[in-house]
Protein backbone atom coordinates (compact mmCIF):
# COMPACT_ATOMS: atom_id res chain seq x y z
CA UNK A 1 0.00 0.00 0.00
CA UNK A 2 1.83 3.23 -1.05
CA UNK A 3 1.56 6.11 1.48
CA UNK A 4 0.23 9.04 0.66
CA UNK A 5 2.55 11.99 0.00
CA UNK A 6 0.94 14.93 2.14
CA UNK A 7 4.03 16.58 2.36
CA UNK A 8 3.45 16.70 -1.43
CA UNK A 9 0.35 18.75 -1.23
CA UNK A 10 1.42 21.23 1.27
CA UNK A 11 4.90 21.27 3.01
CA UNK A 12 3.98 23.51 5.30
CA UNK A 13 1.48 21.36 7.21
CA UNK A 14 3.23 20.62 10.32
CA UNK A 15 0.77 17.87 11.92
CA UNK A 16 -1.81 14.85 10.45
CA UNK A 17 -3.23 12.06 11.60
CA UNK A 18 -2.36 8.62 10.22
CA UNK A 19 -2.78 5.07 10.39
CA UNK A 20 -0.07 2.34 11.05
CA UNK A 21 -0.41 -0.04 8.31
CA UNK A 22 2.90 -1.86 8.69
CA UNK A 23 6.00 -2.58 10.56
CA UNK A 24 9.28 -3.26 8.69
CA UNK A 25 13.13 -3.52 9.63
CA UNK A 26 13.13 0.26 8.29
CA UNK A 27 10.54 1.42 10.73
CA UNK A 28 6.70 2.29 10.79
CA UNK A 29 4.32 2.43 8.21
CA UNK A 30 1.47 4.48 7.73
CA UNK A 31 -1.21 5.06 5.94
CA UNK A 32 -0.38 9.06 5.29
CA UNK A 33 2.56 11.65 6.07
CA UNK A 34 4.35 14.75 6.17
CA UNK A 35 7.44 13.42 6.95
CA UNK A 36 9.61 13.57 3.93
CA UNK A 37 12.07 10.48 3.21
CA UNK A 38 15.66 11.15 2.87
CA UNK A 39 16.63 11.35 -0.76
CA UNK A 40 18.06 14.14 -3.23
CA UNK A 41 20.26 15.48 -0.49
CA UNK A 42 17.48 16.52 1.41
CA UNK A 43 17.64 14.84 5.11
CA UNK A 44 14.26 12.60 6.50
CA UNK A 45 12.13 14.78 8.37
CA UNK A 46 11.92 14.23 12.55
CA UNK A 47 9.33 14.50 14.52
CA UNK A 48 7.17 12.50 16.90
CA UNK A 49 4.10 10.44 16.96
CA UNK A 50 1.16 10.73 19.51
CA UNK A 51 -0.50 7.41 20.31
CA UNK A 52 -3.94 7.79 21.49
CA UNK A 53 -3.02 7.06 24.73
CA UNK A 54 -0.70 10.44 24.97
CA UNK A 55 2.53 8.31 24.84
CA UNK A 56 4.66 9.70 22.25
CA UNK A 57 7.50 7.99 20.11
CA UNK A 58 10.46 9.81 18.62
CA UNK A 59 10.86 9.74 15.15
CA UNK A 60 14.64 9.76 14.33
CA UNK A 61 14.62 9.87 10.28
CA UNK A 62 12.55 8.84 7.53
CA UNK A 63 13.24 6.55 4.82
CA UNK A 64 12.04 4.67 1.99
CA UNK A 65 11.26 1.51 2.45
CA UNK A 66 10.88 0.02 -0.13
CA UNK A 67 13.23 0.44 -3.63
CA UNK A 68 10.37 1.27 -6.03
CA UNK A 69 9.81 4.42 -3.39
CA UNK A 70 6.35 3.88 -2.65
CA UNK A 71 6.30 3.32 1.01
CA UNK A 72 7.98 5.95 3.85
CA UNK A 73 9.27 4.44 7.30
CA UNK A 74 9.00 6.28 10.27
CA UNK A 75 12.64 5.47 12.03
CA UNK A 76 12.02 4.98 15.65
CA UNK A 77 14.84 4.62 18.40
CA UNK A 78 15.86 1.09 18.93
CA UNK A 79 13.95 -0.95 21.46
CA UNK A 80 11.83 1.96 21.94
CA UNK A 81 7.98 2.07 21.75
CA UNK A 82 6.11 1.39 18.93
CA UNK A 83 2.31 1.67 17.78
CA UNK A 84 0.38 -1.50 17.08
CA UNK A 85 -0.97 -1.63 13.40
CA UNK A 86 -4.39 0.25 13.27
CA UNK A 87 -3.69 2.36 15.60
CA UNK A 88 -4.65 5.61 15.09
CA UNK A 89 -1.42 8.47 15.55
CA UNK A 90 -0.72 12.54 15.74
CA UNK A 91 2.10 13.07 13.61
CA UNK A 92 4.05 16.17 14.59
CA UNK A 93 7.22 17.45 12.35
CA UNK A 94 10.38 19.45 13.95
CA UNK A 95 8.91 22.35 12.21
CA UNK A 96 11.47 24.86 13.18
CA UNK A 97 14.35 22.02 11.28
CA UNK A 98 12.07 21.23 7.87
CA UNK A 99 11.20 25.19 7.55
CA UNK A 100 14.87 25.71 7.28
CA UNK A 101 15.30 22.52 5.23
CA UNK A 102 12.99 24.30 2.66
CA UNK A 103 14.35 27.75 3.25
CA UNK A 104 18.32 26.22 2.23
CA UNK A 105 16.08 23.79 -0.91
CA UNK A 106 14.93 26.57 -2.56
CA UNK A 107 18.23 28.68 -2.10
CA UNK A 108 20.14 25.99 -3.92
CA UNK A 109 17.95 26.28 -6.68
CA UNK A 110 18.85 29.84 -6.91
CA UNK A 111 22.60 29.01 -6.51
CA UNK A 112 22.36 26.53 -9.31
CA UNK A 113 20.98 29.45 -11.92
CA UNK A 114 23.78 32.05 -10.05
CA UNK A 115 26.75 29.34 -11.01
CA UNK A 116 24.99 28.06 -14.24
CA UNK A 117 27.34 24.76 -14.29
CA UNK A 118 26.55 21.16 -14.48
CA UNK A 119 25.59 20.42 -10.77
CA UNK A 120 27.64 16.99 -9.23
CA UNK A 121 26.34 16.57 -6.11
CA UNK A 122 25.02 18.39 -2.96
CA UNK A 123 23.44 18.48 0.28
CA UNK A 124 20.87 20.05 2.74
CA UNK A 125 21.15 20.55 5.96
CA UNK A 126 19.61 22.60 9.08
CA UNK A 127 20.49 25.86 7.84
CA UNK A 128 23.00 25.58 5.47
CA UNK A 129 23.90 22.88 2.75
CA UNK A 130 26.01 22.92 -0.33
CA UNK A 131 26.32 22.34 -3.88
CA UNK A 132 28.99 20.74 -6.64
CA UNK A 133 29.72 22.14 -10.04
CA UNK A 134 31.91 21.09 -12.54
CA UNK A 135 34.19 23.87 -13.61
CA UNK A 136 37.03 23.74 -14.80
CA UNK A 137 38.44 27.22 -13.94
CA UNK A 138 36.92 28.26 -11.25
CA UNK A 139 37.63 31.61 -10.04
CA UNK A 140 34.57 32.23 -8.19
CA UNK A 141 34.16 35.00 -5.56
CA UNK A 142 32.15 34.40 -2.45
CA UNK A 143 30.37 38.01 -2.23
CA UNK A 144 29.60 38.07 -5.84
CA UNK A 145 28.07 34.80 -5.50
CA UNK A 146 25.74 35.86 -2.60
CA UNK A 147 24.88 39.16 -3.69
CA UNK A 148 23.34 37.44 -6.94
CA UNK A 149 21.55 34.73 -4.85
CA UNK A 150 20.17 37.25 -2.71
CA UNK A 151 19.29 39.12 -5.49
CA UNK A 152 16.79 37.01 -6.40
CA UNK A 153 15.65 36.06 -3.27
CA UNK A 154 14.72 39.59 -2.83
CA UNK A 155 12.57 39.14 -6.24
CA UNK A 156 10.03 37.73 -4.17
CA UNK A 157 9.14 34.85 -6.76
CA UNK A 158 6.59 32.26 -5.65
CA UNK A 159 7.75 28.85 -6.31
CA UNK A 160 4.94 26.31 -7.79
CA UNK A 161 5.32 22.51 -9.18
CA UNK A 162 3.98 21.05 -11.67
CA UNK A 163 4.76 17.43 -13.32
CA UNK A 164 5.60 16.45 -16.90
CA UNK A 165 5.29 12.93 -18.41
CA UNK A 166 8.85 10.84 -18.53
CA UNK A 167 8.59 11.79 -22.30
CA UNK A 168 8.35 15.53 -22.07
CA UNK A 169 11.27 15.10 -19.55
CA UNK A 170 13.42 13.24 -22.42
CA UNK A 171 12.50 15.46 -25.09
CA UNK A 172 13.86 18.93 -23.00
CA UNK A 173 16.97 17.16 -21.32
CA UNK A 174 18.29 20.71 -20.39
CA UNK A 175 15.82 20.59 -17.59
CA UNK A 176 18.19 18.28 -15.43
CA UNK A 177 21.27 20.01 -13.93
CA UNK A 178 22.38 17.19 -11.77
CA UNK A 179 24.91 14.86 -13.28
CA UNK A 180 25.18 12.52 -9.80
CA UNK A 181 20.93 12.42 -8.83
CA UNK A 182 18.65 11.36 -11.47
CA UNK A 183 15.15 12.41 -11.25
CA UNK A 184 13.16 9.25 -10.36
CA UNK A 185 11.28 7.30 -12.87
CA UNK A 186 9.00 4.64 -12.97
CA UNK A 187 5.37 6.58 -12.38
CA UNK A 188 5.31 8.00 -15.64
CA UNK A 189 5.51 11.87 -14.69
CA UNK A 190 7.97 13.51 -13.27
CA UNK A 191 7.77 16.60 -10.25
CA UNK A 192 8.92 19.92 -12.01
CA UNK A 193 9.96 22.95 -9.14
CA UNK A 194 8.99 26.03 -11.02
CA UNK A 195 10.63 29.72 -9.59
CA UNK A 196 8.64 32.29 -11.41
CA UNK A 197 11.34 33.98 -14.43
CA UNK A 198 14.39 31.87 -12.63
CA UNK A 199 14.60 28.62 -12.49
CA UNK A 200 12.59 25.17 -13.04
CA UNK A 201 13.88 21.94 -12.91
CA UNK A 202 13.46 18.30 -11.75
CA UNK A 203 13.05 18.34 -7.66
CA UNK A 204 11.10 16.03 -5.00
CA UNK A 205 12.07 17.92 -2.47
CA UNK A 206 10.27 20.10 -0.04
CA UNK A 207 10.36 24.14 -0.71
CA UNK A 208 9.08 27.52 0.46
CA UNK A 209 6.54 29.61 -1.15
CA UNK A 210 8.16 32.59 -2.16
CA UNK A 211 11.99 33.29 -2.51
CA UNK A 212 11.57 36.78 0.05
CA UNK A 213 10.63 33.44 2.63
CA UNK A 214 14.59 32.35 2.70
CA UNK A 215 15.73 35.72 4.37
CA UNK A 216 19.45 36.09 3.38
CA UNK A 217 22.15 33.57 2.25
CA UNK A 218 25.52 34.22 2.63
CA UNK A 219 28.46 31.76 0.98
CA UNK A 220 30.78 30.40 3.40
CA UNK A 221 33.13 28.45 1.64
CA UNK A 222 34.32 27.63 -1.48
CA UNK A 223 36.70 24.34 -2.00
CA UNK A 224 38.49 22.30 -4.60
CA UNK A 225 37.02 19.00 -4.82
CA UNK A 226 39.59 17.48 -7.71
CA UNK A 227 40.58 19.49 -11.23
CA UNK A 228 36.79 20.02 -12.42
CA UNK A 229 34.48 20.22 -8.85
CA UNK A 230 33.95 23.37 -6.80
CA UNK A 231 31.77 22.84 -3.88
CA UNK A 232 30.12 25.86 -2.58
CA UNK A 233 28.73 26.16 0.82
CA UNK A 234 25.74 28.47 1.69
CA UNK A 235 24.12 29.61 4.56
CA UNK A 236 20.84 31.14 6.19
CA UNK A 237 22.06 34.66 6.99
């Protein structure tokens, strides 16, 4: 039974209520979440549930549990509690961690279109996170960089999705600046992040609204990672 994506539908919903349909090595299953499963450099979500009882168990992570990425497992503690299946739970997120998650998302985006370079990896984390690029000569400056990113966060453009079919997807191949993450396949449409007059690519991640939402970014650090691979690092001012 795949479980429904709330987090899809609005990321900014910081409680549900669920049902425990399963329990696997990975963790608990439910019926519905908001927690969003590692993947794409974007961390699992953390959080608690509420039994009905008032007990509460910590949620640690949340992964996939399943490789064709239909099911998310709620990682518990070891030898902690855990629900029984059917029960009925109050699923809270650290809101304060996954608003910042989607604050340093969406500023990525916005770094990818300030360095417009073939993107080899990155990461997000609680406030800050990073990005690869292959250049060759780099050169970059860390101010000029920022003031560019913040630039357009100050544009105040909303950020939407939309989806495309697998074939619309192969037919503009331009859309996909990763080189190391693939967008996933396999459902027949893929999750397009649109920023209004900036930037739209591939993305299952979770993001904010509208740019003016991240605040200020500055760049921290700029390293060699091998003849063609500048990482950047960026923070929430």
């Amino acid at each position: 039974m795949a479980t429904v994506l709330l987090f899809r539908d609005d990321a900014y919903a910081p409680t549900a209520t669920a049902t425990v349909v399963g329990l696997s090595q990975h963790g608990i299953i439910l019926d519905r979440t908001i927690f969003y499963a590692m993947g794409g450099g974007q961390p699992g979500d953390v959080g608690t549930l509420t039994l009905s009882d008032g007990r509460t168990v910590a949620i640690v992570n949340a992964v996939w549990n399943d490789e064709a990425k239909t099911e998310i497992a709620h990682v518990a503690p070891p030898e902690g509690l855990l629900p029984a299946i059917g029960d009925t739970v109050e699923l809270a997120l650290d809101w304060p961690r996954r608003y910042a998650r989607m604050k340093v998302h969406t500023a990525l985006h916005l770094l990818s279109v300030a360095l417009p370079y073939p993107v080899t990896g990155g990461s997000i984390g609680d406030g800050e996170g990073r990005l690869d690029f292959d250049i060759q000569d780099a050169g970059l400056d860390r101010e000029e960089i920022a003031a560019k990113v913040n630039g357009m966060i100050d544009q105040g453009a909303e950020v939407s999705e939309r989806w495309i079919t697998d074939a619309e997807l192969d037919a503009n191949p331009g859309l996909v600046k990763t080189m190391s993450v693939k967008p996933p396949r396999g459902s027949g449409r893929v999750r397009l992040v649109e920023i209004e007059d900036l930037d739209l690519q591939p993305c299952g991640g979770t993001h904010v609204r509208n740019t003016q939402e991240i605040g200020r970014i500055v760049v921290t650090q700029i390293e060699k990672k091998g003849k063609q691979n500048r990482r950047v690092r960026i923070a929430l001012a």
